[in-house]
Protein backbone atom coordinates (compact mmCIF):
# COMPACT_ATOMS: atom_id res chain seq x y z
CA UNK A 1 113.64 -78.77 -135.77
CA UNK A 2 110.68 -76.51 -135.24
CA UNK A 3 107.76 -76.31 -137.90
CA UNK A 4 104.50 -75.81 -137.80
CA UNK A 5 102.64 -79.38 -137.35
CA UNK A 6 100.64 -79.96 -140.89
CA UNK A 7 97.71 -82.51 -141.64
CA UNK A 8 100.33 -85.15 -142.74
CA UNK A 9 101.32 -85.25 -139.16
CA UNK A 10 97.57 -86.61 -138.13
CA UNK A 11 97.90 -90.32 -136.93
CA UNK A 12 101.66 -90.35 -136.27
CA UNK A 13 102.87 -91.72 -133.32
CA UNK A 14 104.54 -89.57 -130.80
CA UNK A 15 107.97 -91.15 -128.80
CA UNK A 16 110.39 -89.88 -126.39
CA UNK A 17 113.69 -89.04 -127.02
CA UNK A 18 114.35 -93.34 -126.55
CA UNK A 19 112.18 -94.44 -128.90
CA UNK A 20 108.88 -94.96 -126.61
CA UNK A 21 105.62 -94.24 -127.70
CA UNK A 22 103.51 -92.13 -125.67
CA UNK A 23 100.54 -91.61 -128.09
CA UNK A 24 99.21 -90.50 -131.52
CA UNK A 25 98.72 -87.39 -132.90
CA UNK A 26 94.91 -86.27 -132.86
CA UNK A 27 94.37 -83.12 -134.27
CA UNK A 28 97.05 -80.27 -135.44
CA UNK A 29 96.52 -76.48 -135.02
CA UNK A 30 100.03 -74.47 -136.34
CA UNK A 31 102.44 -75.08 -133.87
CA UNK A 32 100.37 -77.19 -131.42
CA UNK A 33 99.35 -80.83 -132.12
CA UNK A 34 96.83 -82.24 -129.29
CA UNK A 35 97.89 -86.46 -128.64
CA UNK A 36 95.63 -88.78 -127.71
CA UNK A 37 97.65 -90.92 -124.61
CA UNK A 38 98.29 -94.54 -125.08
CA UNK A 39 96.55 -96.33 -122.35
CA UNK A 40 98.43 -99.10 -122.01
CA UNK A 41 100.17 -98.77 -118.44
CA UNK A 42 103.22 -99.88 -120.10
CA UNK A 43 103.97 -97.27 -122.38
CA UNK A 44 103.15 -94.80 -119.53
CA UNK A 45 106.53 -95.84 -118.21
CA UNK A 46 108.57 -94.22 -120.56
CA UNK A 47 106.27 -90.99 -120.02
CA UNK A 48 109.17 -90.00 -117.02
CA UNK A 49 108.59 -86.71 -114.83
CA UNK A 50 110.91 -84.73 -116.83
CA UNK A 51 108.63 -85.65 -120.07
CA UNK A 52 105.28 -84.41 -118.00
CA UNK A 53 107.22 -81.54 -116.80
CA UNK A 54 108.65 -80.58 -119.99
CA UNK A 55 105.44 -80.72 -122.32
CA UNK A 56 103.07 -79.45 -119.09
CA UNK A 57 101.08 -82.50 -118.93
CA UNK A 58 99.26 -83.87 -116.02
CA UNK A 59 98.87 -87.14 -114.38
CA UNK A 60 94.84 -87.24 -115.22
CA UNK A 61 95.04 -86.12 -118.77
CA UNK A 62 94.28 -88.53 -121.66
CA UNK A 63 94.66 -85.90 -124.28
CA UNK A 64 97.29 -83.21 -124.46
CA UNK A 65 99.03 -81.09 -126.57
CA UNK A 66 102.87 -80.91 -128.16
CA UNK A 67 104.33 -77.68 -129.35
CA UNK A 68 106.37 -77.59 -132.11
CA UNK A 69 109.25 -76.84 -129.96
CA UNK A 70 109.12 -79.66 -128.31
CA UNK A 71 109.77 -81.80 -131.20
CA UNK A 72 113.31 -82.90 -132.52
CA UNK A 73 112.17 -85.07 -135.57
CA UNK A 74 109.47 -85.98 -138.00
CA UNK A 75 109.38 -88.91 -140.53
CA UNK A 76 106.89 -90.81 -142.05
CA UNK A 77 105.17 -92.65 -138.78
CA UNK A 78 106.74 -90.75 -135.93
CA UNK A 79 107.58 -87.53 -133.98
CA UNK A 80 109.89 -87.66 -131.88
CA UNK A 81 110.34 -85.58 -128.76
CA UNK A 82 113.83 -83.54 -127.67
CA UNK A 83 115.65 -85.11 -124.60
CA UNK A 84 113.65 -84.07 -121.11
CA UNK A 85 116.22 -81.89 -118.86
């Protein structure tokens, strides 16, 4: 479900493909949205190896970014992320 990411998408929450949260959306630039970690230790469980490896995100980063591409839903308080291969 690629779009662009709009200024509606600002605050949402961003989850895996299982439901867990990973972080919030920060700031959106077209097809890039840059999320703001969780830093709870807990929710950096469900952030798996495939996940890193599939958005390009590194172990020391608080704040990354999402492509559009990456994305396989939006609603109202969430995007959600495609299953990791």
């Amino acid at each position: 479900m690629a779009r662009e990411f709009t200024d509606d998408d600002r605050n949402k929450y961003v989850t895996t493909a299982d439901g867990t949260r990973i972080g919030t959306i920060n700031d959106v630039n077209g097809d890039r949205a840059t999320v703001d970690r969780d830093s709870d230790s807990d929710n950096d469980d469900g952030l798996t190896d495939k996940v890193k490896d599939m958005l390009g995100w590194g172990d020391d980063d608080d704040s990354n970014e999402i492509r559009s591409e990456h994305v396989d839903s939006y609603d109202d308080d969430e995007v959600r992320l495609r299953q990791s291969r």
